[in-house]
PDB file of N, CA and C in Angstrom:
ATOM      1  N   UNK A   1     -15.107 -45.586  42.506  1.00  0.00           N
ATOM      2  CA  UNK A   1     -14.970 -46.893  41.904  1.00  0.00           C
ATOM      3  C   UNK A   1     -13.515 -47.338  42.050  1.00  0.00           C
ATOM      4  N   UNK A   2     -13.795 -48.398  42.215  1.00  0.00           N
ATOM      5  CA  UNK A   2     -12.142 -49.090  42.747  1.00  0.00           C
ATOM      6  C   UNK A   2     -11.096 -48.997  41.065  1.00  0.00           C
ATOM      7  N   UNK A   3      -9.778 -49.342  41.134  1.00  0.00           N
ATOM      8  CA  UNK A   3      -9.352 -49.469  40.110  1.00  0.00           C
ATOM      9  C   UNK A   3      -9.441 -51.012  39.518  1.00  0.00           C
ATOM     10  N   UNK A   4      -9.680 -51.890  39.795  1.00  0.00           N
ATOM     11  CA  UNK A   4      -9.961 -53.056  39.051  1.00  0.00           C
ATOM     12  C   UNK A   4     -11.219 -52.837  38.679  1.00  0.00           C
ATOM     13  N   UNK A   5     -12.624 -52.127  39.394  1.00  0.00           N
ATOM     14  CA  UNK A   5     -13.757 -51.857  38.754  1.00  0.00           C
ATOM     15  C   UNK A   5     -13.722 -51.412  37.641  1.00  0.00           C
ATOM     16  N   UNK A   6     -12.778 -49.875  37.657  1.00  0.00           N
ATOM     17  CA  UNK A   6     -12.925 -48.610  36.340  1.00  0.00           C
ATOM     18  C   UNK A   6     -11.902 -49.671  35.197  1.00  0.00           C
ATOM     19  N   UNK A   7     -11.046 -50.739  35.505  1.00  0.00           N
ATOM     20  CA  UNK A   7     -10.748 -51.616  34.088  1.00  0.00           C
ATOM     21  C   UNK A   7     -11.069 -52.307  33.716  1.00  0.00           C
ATOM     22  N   UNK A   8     -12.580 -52.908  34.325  1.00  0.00           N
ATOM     23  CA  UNK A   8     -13.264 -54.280  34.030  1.00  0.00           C
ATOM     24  C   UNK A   8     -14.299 -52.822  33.196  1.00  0.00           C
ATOM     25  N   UNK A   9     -14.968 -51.956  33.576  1.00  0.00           N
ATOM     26  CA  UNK A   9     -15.446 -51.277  33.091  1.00  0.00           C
ATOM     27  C   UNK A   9     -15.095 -50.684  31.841  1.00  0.00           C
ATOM     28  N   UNK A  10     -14.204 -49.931  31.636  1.00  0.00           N
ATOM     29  CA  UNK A  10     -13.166 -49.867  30.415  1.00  0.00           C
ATOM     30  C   UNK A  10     -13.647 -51.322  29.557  1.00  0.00           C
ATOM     31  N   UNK A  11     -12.619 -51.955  30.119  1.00  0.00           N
ATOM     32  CA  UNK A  11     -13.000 -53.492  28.901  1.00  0.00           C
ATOM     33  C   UNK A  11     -14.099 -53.440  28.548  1.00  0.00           C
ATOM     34  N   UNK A  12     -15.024 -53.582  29.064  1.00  0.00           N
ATOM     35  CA  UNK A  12     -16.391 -53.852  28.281  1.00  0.00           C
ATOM     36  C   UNK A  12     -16.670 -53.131  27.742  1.00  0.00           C
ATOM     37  N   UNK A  13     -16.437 -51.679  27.810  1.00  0.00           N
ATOM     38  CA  UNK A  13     -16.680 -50.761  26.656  1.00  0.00           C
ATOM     39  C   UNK A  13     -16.439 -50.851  25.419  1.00  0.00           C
ATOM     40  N   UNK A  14     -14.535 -51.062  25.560  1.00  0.00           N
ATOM     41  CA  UNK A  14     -14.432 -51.537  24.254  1.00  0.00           C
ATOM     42  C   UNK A  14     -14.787 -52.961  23.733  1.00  0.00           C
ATOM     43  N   UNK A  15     -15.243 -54.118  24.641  1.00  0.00           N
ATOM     44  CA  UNK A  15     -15.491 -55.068  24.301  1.00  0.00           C
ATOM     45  C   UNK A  15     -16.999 -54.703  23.031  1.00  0.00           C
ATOM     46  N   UNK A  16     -17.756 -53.642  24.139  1.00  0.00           N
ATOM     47  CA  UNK A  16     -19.280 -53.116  23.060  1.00  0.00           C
ATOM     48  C   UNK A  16     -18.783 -52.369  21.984  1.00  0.00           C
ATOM     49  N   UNK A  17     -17.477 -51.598  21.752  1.00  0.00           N
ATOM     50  CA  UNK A  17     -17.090 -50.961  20.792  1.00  0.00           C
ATOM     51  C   UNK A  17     -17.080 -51.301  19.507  1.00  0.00           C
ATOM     52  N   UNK A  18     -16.203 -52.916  19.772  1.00  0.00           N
ATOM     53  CA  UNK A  18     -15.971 -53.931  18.904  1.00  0.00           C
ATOM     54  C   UNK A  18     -17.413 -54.266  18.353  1.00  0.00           C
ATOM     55  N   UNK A  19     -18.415 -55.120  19.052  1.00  0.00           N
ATOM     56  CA  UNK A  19     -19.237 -55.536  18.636  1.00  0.00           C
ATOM     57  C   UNK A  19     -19.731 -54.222  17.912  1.00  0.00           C
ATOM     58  N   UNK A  20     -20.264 -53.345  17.864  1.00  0.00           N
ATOM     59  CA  UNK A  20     -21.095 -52.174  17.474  1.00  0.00           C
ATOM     60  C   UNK A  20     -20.372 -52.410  16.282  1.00  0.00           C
ATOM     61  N   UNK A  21     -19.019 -52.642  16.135  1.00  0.00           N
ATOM     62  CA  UNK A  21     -18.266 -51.574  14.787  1.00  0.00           C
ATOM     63  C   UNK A  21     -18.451 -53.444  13.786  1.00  0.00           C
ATOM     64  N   UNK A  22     -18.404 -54.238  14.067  1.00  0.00           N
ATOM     65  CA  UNK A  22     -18.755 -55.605  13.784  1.00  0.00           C
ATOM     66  C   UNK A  22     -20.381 -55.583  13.163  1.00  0.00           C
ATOM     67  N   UNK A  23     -21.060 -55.805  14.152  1.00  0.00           N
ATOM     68  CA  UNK A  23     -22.184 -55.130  13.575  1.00  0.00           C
ATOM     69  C   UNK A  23     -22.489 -54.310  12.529  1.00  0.00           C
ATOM     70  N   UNK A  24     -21.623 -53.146  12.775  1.00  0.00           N
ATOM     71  CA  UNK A  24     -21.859 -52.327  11.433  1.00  0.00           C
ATOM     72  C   UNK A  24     -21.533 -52.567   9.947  1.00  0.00           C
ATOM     73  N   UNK A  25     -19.982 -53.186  10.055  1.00  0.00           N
ATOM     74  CA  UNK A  25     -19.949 -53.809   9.038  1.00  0.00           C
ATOM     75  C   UNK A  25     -20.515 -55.066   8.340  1.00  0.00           C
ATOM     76  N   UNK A  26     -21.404 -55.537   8.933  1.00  0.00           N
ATOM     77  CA  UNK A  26     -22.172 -56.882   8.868  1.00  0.00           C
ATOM     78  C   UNK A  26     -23.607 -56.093   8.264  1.00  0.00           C
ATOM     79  N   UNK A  27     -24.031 -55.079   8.092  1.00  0.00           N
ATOM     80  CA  UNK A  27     -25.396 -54.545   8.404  1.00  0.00           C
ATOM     81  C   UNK A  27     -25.518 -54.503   7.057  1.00  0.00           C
ATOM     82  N   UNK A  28     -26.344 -54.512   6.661  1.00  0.00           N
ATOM     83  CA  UNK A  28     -26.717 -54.372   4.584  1.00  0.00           C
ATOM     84  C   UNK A  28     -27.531 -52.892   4.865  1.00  0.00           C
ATOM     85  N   UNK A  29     -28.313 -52.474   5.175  1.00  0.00           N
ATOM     86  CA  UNK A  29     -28.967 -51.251   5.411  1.00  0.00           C
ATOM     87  C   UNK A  29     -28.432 -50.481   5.417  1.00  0.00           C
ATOM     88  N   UNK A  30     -27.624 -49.445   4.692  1.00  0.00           N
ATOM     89  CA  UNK A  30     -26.727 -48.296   4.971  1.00  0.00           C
ATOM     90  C   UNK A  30     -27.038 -46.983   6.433  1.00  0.00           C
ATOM     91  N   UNK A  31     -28.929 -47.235   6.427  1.00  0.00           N
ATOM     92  CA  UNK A  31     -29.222 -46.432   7.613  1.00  0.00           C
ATOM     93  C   UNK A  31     -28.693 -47.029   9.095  1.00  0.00           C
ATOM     94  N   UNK A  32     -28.699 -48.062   8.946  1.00  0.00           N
ATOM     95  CA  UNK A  32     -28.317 -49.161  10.216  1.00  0.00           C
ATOM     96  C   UNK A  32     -27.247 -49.359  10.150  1.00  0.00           C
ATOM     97  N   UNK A  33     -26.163 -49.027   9.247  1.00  0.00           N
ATOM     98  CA  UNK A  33     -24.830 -49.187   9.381  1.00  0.00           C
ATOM     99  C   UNK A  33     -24.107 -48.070  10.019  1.00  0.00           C
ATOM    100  N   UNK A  34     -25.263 -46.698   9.482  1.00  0.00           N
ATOM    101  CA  UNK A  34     -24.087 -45.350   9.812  1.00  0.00           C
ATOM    102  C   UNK A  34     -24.806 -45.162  11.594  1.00  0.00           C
ATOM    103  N   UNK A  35     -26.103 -46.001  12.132  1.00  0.00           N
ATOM    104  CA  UNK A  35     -26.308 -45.901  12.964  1.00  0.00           C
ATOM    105  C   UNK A  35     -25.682 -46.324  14.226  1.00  0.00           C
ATOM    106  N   UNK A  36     -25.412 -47.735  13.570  1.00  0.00           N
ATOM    107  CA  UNK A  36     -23.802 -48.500  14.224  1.00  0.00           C
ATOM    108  C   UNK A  36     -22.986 -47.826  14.436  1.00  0.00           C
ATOM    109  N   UNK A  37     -22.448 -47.283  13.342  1.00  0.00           N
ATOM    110  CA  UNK A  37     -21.196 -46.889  13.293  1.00  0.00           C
ATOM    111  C   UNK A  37     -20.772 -45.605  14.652  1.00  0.00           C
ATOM    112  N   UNK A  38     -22.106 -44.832  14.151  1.00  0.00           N
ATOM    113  CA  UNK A  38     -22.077 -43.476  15.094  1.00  0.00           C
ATOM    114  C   UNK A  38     -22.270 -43.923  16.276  1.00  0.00           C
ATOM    115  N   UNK A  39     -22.660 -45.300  16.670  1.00  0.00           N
ATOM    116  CA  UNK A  39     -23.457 -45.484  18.290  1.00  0.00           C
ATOM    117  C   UNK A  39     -21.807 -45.686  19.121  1.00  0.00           C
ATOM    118  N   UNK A  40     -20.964 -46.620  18.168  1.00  0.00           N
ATOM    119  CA  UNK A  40     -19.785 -47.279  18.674  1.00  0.00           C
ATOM    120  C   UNK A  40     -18.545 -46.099  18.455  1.00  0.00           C
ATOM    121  N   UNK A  41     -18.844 -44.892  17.685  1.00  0.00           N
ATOM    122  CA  UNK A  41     -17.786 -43.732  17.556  1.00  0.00           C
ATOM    123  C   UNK A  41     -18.419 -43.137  19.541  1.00  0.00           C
ATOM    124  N   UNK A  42     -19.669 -42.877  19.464  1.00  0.00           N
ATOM    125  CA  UNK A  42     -19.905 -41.858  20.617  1.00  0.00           C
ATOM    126  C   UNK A  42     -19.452 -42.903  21.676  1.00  0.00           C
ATOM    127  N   UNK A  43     -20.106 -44.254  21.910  1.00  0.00           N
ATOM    128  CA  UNK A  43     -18.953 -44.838  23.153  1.00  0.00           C
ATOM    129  C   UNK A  43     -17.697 -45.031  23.503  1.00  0.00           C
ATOM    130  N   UNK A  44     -16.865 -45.053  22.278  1.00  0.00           N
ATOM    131  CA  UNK A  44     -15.151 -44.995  22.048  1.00  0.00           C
ATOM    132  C   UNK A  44     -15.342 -43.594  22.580  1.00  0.00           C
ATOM    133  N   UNK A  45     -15.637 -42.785  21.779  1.00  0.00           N
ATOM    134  CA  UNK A  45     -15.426 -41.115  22.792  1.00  0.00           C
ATOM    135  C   UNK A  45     -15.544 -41.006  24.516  1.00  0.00           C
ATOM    136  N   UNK A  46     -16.695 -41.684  24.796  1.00  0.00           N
ATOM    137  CA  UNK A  46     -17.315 -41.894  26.468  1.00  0.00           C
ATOM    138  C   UNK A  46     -16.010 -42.308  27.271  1.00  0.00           C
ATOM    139  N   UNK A  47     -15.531 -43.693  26.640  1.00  0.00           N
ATOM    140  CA  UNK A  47     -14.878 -44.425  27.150  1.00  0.00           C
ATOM    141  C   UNK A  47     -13.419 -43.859  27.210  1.00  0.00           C
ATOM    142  N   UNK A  48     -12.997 -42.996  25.743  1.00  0.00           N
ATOM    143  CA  UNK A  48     -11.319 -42.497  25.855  1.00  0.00           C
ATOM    144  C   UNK A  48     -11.790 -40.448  26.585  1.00  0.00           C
ATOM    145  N   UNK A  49     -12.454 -40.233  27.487  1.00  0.00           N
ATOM    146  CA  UNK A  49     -13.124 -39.415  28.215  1.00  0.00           C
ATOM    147  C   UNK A  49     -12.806 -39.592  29.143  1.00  0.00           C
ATOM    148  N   UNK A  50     -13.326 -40.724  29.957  1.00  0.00           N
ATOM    149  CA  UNK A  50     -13.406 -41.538  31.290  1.00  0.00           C
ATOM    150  C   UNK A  50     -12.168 -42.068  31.535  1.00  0.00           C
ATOM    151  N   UNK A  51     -11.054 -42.425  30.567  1.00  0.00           N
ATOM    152  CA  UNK A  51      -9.689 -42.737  30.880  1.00  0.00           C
ATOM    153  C   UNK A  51      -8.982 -41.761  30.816  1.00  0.00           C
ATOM    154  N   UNK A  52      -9.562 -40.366  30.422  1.00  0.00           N
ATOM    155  CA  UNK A  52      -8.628 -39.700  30.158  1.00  0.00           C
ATOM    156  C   UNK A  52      -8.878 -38.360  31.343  1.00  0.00           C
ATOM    157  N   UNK A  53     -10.119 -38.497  32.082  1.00  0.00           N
ATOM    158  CA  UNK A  53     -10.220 -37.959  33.733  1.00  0.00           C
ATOM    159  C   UNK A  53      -9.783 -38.682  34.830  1.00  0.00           C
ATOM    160  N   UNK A  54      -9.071 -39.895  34.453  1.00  0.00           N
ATOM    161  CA  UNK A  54      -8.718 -40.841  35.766  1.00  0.00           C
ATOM    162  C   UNK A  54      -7.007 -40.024  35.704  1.00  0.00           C
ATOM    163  N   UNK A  55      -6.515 -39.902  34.695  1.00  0.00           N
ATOM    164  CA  UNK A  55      -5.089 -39.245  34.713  1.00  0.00           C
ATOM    165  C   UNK A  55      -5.156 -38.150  35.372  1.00  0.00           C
ATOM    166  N   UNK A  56      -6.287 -37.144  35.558  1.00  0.00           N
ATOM    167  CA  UNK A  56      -6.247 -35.989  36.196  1.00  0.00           C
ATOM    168  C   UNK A  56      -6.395 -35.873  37.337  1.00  0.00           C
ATOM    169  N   UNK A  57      -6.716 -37.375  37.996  1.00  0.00           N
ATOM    170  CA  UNK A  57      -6.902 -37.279  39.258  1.00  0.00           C
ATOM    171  C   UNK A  57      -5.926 -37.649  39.597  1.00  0.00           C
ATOM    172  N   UNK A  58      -4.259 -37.623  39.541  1.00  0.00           N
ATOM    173  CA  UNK A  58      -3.090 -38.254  39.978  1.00  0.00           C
ATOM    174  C   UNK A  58      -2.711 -36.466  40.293  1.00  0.00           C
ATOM    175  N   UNK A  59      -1.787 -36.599  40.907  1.00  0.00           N
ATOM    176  CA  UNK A  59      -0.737 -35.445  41.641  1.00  0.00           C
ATOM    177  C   UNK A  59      -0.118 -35.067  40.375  1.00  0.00           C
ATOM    178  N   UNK A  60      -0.139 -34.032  40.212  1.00  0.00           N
ATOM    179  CA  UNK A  60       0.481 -33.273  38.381  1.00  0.00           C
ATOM    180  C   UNK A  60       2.085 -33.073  39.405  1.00  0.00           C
ATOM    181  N   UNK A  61       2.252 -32.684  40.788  1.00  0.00           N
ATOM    182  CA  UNK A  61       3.420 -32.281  41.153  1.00  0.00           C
ATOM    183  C   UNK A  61       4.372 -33.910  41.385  1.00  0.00           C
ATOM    184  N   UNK A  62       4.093 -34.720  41.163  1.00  0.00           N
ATOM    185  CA  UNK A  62       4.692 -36.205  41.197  1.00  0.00           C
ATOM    186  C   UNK A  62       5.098 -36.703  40.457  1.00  0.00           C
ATOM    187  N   UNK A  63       6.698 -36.597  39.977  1.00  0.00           N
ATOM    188  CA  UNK A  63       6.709 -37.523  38.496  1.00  0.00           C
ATOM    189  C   UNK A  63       7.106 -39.206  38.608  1.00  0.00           C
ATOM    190  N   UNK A  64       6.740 -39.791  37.882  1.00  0.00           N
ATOM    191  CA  UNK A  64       7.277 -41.011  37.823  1.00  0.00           C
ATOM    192  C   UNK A  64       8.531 -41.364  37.780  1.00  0.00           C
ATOM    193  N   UNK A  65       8.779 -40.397  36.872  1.00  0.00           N
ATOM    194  CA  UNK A  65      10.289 -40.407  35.952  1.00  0.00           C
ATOM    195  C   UNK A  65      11.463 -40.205  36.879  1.00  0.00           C
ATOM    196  N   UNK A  66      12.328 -40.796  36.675  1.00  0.00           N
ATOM    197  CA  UNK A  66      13.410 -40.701  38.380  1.00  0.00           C
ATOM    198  C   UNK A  66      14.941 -41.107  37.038  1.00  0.00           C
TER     199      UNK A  66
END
């Protein structure tokens, strides 16, 4: 996946993050709230996962820092 793909991708994750956690607090049902809640915790996890294997694919012997 290209890198403008994997950050349009990203965004919308958290764009669904938001809504989920919105949702949840909007929900009167306490079962439907903690269902929210948990749906938009496990995609924040997916999503800070997936940003956090794109760093491993860079050269560990390369620093930026100069």
């Amino acid at each position: 996946m290209s890198v403008a793909g994997e950050a349009g991708r990203a965004q919308q994750m958290r764009a669904r993050v938001q809504d989920l956690e919105q949702a949840a607090e909007r929900a009167t049902d306490p079962q439907e709230r903690q269902r929210l809640k948990d749906k938009a915790r496990h995609l924040k996890e997916q999503s800070e996962h997936a940003g956090g294997t794109r760093t491993t694919d860079t050269d560990p012997t390369v620093s930026s820092h100069r």
